[in-house]
C-alpha atoms as a PDB file:
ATOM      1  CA  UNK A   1      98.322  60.469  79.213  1.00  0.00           C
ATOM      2  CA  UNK A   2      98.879  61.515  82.842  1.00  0.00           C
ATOM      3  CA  UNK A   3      97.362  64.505  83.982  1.00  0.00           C
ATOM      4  CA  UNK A   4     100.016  66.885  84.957  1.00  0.00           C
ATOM      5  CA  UNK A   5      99.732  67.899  88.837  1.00  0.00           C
ATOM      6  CA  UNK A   6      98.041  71.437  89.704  1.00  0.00           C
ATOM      7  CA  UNK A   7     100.383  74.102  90.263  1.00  0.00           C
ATOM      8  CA  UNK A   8      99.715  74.490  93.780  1.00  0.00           C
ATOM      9  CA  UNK A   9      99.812  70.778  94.123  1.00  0.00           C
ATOM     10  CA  UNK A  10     103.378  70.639  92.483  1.00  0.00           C
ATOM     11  CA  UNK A  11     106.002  70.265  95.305  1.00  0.00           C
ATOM     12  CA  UNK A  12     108.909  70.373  92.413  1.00  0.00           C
ATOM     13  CA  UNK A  13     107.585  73.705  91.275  1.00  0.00           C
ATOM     14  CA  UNK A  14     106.528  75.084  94.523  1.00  0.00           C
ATOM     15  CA  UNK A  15     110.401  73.756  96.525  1.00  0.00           C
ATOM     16  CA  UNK A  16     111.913  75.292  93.457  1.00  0.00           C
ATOM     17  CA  UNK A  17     113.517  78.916  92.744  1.00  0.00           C
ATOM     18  CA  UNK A  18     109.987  79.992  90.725  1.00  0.00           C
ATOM     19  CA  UNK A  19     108.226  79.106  93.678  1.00  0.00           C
ATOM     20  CA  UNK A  20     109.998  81.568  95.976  1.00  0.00           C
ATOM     21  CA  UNK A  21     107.699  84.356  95.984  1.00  0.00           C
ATOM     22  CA  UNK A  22     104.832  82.032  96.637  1.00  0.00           C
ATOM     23  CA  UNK A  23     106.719  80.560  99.959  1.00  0.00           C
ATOM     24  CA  UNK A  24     107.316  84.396 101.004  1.00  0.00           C
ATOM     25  CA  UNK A  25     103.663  84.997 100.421  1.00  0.00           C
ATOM     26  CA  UNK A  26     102.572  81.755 102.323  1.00  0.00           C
ATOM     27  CA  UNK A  27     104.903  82.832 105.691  1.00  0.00           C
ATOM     28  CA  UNK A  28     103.136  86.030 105.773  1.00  0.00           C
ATOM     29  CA  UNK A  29      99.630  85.108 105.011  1.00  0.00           C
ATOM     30  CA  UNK A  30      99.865  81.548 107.338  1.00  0.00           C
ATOM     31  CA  UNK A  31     100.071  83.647 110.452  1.00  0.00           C
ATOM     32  CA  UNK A  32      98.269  86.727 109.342  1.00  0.00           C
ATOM     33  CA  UNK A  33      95.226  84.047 109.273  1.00  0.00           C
ATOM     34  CA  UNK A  34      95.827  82.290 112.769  1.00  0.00           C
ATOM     35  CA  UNK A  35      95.851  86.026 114.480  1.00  0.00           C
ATOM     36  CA  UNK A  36      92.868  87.464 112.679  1.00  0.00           C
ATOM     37  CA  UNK A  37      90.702  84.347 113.677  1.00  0.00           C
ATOM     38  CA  UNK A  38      92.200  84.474 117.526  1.00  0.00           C
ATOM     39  CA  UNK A  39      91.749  88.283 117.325  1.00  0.00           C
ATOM     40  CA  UNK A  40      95.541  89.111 118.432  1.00  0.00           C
ATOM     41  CA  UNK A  41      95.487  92.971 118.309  1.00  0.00           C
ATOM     42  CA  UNK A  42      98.933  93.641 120.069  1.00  0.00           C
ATOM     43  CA  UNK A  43     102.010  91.997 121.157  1.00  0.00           C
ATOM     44  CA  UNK A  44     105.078  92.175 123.596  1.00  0.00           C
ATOM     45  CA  UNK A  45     108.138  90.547 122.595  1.00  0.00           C
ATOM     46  CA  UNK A  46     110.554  88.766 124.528  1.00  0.00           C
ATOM     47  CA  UNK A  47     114.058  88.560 122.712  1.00  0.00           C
ATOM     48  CA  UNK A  48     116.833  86.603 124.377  1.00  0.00           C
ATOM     49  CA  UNK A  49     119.422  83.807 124.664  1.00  0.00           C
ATOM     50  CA  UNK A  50     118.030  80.602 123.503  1.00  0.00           C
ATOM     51  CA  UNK A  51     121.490  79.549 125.524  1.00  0.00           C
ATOM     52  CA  UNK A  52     120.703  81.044 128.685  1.00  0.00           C
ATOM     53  CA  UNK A  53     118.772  77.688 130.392  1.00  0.00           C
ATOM     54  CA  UNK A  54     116.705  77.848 133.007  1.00  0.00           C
ATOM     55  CA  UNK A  55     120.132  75.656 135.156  1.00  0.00           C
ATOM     56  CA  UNK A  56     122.691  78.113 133.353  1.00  0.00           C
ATOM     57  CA  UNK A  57     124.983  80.421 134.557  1.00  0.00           C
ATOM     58  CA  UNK A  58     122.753  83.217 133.613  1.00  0.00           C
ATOM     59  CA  UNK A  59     119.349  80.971 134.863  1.00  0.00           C
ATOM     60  CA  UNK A  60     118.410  83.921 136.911  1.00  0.00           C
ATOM     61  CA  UNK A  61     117.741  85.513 133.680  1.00  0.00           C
ATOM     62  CA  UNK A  62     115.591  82.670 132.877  1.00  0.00           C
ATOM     63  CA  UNK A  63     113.093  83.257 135.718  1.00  0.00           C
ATOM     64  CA  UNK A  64     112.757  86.788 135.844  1.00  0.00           C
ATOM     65  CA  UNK A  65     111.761  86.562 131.758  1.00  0.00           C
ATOM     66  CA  UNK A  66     109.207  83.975 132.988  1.00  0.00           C
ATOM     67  CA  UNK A  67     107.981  85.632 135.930  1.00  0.00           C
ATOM     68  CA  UNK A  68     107.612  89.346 134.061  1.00  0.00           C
ATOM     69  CA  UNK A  69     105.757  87.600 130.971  1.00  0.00           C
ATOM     70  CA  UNK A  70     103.238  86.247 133.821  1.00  0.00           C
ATOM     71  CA  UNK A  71     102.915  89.498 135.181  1.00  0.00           C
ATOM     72  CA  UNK A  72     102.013  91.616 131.336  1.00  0.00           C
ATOM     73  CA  UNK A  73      99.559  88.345 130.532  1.00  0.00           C
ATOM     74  CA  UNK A  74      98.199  88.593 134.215  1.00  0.00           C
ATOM     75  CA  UNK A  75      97.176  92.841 133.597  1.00  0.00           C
ATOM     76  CA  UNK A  76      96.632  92.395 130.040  1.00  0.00           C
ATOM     77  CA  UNK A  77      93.246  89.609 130.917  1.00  0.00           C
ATOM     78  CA  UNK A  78      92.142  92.168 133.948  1.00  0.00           C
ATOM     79  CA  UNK A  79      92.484  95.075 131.392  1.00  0.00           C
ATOM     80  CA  UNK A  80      91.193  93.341 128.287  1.00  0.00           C
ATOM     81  CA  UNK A  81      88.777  90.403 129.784  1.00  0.00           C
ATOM     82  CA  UNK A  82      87.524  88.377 126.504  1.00  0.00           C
ATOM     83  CA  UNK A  83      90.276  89.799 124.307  1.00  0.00           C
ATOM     84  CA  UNK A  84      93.665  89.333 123.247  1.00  0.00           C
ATOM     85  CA  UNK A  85      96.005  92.341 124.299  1.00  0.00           C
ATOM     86  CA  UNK A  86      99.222  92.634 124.461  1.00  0.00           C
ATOM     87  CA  UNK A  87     100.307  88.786 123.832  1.00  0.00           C
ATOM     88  CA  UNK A  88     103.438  87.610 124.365  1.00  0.00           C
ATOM     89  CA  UNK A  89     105.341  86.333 121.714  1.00  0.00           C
ATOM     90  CA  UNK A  90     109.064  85.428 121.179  1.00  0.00           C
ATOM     91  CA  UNK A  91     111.173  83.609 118.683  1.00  0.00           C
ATOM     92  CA  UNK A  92     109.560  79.793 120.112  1.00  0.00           C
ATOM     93  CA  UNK A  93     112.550  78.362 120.624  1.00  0.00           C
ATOM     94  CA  UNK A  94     114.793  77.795 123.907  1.00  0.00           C
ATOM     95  CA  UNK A  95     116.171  79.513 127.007  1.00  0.00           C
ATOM     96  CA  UNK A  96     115.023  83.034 127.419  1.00  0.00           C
ATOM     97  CA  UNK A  97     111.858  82.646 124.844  1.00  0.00           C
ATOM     98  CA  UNK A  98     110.968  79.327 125.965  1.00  0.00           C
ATOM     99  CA  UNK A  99     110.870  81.512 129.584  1.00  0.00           C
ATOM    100  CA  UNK A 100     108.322  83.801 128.409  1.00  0.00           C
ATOM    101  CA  UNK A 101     106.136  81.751 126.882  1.00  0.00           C
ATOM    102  CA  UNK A 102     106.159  79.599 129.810  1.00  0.00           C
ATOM    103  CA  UNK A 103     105.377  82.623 132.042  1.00  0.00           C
ATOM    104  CA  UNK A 104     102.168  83.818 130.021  1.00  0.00           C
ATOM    105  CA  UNK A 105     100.991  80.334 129.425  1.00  0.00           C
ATOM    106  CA  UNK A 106     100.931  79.731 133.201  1.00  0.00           C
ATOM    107  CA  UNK A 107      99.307  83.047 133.195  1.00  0.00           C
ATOM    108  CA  UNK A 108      96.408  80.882 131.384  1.00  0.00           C
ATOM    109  CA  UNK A 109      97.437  83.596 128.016  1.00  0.00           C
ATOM    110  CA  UNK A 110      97.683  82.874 124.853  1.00  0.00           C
ATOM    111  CA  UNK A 111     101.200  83.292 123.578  1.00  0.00           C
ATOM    112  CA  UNK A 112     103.050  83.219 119.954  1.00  0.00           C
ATOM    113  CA  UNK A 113     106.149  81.497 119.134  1.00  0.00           C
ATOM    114  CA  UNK A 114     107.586  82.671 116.158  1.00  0.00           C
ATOM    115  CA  UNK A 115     110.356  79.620 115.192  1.00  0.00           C
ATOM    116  CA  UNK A 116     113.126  79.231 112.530  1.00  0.00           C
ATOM    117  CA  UNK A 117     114.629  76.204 111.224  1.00  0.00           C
ATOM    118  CA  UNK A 118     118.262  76.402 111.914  1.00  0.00           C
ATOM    119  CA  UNK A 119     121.179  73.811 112.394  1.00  0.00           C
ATOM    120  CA  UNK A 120     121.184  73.858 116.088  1.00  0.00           C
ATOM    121  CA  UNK A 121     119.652  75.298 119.041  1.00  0.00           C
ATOM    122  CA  UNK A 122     116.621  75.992 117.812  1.00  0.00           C
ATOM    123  CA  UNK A 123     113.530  74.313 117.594  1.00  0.00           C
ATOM    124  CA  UNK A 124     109.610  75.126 119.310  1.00  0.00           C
ATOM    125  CA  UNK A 125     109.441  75.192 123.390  1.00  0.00           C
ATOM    126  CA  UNK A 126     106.437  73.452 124.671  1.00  0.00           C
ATOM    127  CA  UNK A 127     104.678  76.465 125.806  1.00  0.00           C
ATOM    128  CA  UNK A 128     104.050  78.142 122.821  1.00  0.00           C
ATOM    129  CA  UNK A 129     100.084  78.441 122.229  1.00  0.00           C
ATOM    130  CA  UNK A 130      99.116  75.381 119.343  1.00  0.00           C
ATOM    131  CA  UNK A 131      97.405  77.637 117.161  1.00  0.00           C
ATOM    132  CA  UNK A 132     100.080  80.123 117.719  1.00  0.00           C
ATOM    133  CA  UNK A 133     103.397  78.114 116.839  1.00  0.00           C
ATOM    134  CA  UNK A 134     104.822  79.158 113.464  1.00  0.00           C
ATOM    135  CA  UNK A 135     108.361  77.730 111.585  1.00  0.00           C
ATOM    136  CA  UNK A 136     109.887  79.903 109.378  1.00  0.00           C
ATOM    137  CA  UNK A 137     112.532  79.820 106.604  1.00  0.00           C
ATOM    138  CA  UNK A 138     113.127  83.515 105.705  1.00  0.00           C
ATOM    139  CA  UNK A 139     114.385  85.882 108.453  1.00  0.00           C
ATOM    140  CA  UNK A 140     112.688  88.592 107.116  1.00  0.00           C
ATOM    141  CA  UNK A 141     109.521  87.380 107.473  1.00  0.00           C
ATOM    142  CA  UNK A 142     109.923  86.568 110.471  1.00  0.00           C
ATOM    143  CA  UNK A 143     111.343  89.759 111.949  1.00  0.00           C
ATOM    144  CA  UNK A 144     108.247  91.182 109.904  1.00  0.00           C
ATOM    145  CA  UNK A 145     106.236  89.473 112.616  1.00  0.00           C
ATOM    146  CA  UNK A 146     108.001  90.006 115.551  1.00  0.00           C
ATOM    147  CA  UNK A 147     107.779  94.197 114.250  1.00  0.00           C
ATOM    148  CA  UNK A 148     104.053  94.121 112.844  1.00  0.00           C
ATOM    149  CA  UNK A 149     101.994  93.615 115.928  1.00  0.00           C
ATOM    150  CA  UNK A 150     104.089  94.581 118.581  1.00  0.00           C
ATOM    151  CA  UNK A 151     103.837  97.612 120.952  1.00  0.00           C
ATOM    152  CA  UNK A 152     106.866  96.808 123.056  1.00  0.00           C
ATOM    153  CA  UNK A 153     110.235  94.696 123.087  1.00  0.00           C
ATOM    154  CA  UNK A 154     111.925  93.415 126.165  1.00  0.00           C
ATOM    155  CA  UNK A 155     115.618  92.429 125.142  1.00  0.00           C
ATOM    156  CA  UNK A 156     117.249  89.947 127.895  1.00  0.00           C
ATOM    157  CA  UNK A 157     121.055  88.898 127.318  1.00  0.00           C
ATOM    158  CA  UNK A 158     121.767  87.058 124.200  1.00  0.00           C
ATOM    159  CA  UNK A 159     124.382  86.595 121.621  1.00  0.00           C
ATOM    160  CA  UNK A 160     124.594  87.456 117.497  1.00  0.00           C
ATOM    161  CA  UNK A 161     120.811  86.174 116.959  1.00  0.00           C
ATOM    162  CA  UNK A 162     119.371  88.799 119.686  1.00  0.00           C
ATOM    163  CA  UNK A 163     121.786  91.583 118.524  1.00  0.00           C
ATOM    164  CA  UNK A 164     120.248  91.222 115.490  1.00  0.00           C
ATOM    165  CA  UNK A 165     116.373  91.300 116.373  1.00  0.00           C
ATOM    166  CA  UNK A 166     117.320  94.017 118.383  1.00  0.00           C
ATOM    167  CA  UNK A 167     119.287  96.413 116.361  1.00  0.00           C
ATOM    168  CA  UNK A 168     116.999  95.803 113.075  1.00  0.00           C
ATOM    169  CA  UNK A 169     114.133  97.262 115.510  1.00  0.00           C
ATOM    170  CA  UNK A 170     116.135 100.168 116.928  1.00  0.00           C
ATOM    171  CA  UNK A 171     117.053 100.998 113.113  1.00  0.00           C
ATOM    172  CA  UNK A 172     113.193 101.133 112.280  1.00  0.00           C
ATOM    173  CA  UNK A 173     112.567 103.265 115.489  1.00  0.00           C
ATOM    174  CA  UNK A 174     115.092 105.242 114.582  1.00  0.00           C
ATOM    175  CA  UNK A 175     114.179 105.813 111.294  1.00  0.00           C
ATOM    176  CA  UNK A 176     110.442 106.255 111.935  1.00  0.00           C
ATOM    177  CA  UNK A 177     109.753 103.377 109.913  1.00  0.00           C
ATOM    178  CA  UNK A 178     107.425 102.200 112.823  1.00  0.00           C
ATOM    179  CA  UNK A 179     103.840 103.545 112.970  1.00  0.00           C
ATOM    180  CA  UNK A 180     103.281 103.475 116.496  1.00  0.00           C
ATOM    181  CA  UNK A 181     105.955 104.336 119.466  1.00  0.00           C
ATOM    182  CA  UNK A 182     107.142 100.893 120.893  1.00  0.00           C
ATOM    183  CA  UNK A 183     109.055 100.745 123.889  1.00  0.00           C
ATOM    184  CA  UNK A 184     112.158  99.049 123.972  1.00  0.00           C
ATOM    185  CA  UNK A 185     113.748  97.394 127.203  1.00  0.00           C
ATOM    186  CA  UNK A 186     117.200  96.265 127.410  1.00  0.00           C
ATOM    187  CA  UNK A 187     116.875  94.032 130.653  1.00  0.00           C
ATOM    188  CA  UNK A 188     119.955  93.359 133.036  1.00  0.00           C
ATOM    189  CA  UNK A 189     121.613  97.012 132.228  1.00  0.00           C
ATOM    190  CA  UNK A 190     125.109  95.801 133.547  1.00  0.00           C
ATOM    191  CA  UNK A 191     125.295  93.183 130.712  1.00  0.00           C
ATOM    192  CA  UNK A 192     124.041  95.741 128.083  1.00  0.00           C
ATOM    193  CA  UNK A 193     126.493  98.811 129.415  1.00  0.00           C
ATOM    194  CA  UNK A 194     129.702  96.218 128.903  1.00  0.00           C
ATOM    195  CA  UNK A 195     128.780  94.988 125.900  1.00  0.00           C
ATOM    196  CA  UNK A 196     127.094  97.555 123.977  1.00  0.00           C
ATOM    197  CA  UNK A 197     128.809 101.049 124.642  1.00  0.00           C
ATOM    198  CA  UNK A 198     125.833 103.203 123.818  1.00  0.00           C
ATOM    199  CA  UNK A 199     127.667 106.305 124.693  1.00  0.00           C
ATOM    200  CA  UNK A 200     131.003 105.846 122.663  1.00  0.00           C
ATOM    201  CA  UNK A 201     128.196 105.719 119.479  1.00  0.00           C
ATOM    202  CA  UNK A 202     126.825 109.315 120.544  1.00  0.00           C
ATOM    203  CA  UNK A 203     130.838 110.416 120.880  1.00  0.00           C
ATOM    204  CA  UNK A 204     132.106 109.650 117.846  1.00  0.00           C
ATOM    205  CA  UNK A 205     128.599 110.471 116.386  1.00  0.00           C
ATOM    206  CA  UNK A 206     127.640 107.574 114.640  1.00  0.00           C
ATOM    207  CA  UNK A 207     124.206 108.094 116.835  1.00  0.00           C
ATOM    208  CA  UNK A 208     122.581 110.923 117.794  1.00  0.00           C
ATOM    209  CA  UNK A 209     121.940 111.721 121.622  1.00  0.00           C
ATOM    210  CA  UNK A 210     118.292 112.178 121.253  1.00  0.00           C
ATOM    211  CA  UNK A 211     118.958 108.395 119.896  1.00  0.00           C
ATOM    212  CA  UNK A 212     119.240 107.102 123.223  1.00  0.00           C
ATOM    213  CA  UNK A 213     115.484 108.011 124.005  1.00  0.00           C
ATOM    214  CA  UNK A 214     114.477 105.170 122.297  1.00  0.00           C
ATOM    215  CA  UNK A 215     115.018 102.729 124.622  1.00  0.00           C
ATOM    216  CA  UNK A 216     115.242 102.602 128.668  1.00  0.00           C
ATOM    217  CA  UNK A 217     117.132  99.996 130.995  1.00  0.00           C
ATOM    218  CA  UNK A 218     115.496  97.276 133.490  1.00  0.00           C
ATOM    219  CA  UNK A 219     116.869  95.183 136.032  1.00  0.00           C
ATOM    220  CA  UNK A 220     114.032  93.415 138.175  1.00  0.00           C
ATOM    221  CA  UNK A 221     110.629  92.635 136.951  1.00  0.00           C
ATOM    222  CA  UNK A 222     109.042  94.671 138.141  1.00  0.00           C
ATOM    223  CA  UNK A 223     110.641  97.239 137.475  1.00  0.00           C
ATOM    224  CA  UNK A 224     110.447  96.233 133.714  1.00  0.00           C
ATOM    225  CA  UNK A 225     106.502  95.245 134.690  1.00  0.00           C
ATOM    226  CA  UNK A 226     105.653  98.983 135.738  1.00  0.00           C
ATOM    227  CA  UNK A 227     107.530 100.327 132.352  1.00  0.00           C
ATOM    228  CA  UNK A 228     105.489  98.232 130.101  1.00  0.00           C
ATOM    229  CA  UNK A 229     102.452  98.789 132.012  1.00  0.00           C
ATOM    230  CA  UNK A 230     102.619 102.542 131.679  1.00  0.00           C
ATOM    231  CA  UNK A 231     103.259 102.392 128.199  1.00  0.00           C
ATOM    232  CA  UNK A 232     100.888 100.485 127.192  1.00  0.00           C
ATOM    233  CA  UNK A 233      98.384 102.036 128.941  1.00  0.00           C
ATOM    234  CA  UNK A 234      99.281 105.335 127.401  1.00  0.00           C
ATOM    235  CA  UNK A 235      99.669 103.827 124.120  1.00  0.00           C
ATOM    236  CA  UNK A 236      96.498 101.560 123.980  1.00  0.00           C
ATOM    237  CA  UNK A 237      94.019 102.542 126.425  1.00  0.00           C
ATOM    238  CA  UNK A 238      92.347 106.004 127.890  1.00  0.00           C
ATOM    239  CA  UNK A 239      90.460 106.350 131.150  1.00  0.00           C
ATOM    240  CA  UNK A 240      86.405 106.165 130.165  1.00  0.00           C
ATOM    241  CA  UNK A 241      85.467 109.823 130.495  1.00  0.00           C
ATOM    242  CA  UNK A 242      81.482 107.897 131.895  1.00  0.00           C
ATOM    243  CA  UNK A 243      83.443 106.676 134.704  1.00  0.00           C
ATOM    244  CA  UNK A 244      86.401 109.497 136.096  1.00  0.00           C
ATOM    245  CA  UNK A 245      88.653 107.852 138.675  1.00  0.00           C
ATOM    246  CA  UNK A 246      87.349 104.236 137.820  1.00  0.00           C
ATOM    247  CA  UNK A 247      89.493 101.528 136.356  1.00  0.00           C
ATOM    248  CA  UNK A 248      87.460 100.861 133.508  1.00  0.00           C
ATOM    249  CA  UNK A 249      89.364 101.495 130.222  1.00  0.00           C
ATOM    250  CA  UNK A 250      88.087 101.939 126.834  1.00  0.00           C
ATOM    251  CA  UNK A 251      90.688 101.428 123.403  1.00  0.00           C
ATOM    252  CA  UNK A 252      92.205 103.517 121.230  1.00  0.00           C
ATOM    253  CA  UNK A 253      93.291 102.356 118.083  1.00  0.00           C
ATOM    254  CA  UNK A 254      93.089  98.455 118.937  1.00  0.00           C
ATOM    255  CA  UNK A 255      95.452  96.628 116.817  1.00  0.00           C
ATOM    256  CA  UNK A 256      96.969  99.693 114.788  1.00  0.00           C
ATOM    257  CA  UNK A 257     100.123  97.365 113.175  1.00  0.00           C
ATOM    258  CA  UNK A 258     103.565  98.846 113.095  1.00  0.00           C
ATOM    259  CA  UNK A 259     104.300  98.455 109.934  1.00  0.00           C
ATOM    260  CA  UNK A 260     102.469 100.704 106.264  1.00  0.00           C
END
C-alpha cells in the first residue's frame, strides 16, 4: 500500500479549512525568522496610494515619499553603523510604497515590503530588500507586521486600503494597545484636512480632543525628516553620558516590539 503523505507534506490538508491555523502560524513565524537573522530592531512605515505613480497627478507625492525614506535610511546608518534601525518598510506594492522603498534602497538600506495578494493593483515593487519581501493572505497578519516593529508611521494620500492601515493604528494608539509611543504623520495636510474632518469628530464627540495628540501634520520632507528624527531619537537613543556634547549615541530598549 501507498504510504500516506506527511502532514506537513499534505498540500490537500494544509490548502484546506483544518489547515488554517497552521497558514496563520506560518505568516507570522516566516517573517519573524527573516528579521531576527537580519537583526531588524525597528521600523518606519510608509502607507500610501499604490495609485499615486510616480507620472500621476499626485507624482509629486511620489518623490517626496522617496526622497524622505532616503533621508530616515541615510541618519539611521550614521546613527546605527553595522545595525539595522529604523528600516523602512511599506505594504511592497506600487505608487507611494514602491516610492519608499526605492528611496531607502538608494540609500544603500535595507527595506521590507510587506505584500498581499489581491485582484489588482497590487503586487511586489522592485526595490523591496530580497530577503525582506513577504506575500500575505490574511490582513491581519499583515497589519500585525506593519504594527509590531514599528516606531513611526508616515501616511501619504491614499484611498480605502490606506484609511484602513491608518485608522486600525490610530485605534491601537488610542487605546494604548501599543507598547511604545509611535509617531504618526499624516503627510500633505491639505489632502488630510478635506478629507478627514478631524475636528467635526472632537465636536460631536465621537473623539476626544486630547485624541488629536496622537498624530501631527507634514508637508515637505523635511519637515516630516526633522519630526521623525526627533522622535526617534527620543524614543530609541540617549546622549552617552562618557561623551557630553558628542554625537555618539548609545540604545535604549533596542527592538522593544509594539505589540504584548
Amino acid at each position: 500500500m501507498k504510504r500516506a503523505p506527511l502532514a506537513y507534506e499534505n498540500a490537500d490538508f494544509l490548502e484546506g479549512s483544518e489547515g488554517r491555523p497552521l497558514r496563520i502560524l506560518s505568516e507570522y513565524l516566516e517573517p519573524l525568522s527573516h528579521f531576527e537573522r537580519l537583526k531588524i530592531q525597528a521600523t518606519v512605515v510608509f502607507f500610501g496610494s499604490a495609485r499615486n505613480q510616480e507620472h500621476s497627478v499626485l507624482g509629486h507625492y511620489y518623490q517626496e515619499a522617496r526622497q524622505l525614506a532616503k533621508l530616515v535610511t541615510e541618519w539611521s546608518a550614521v546613527q546605527f553603523s553595522g545595525k539595522h534601525r529604523f528600516v523602512v518598510c511599506t505594504g511592497g506594492g506600487p505608487g507611494i510604497m514602491e516610492a519608499a522603498n526605492r528611496g531607502a534602497s538608494e540609500a544603500q538600506g535595507l527595506t521590507v515590503g510587506l505584500n498581499i495578494g489581491l485582484p489588482f493593483e497590487q503586487f511586489p515593487n522592485p526595490y523591496i530588500s530580497p530577503d525582506l519581501s513577504f506575500e500575505f493572505h490574511y490582513f491581519f497578519m499583515r497589519k500585525f507586521w506593519f504594527a509590531y516593529l514599528a516606531k513611526a508611521l508616515v501616511v501619504f494620500p491614499g484611498g480605502f486600503g490606506t484609511m484602513d492601515e491608518l485608522f486600525e493604528i490610530l485605534t491601537l494608539a488610542q487605546t494604548q494597545k501599543l507598547k511604545g509611543k509611535m509617531q504618526i504623520l499624516l503627510y500633505g495636510s491639505q489632502f488630510w484636512k478635506e478629507v478627514v474632518n478631524f475636528d467635526a469628530l472632537v465636536k460631536y464627540g465621537t473623539i476626544a480632543a486630547q485624541d488629536m495628540e496622537l498624530f501631527s501634520f507634514a508637508d515637505t520632507p523635511e519637515s516630516a525628516f526633522d519630526l521623525l528624527k526627533k522622535h526617534l531619537t527620543l524614543q530609541a537613543i540617549e546622549p552617552s553620558k562618557e561623551t557630553p556634547g558628542i554625537a555618539q549615541t548609545t540604545e535604549r530598549n533596542p527592538g522593544t516590539p509594539n505589540a504584548a
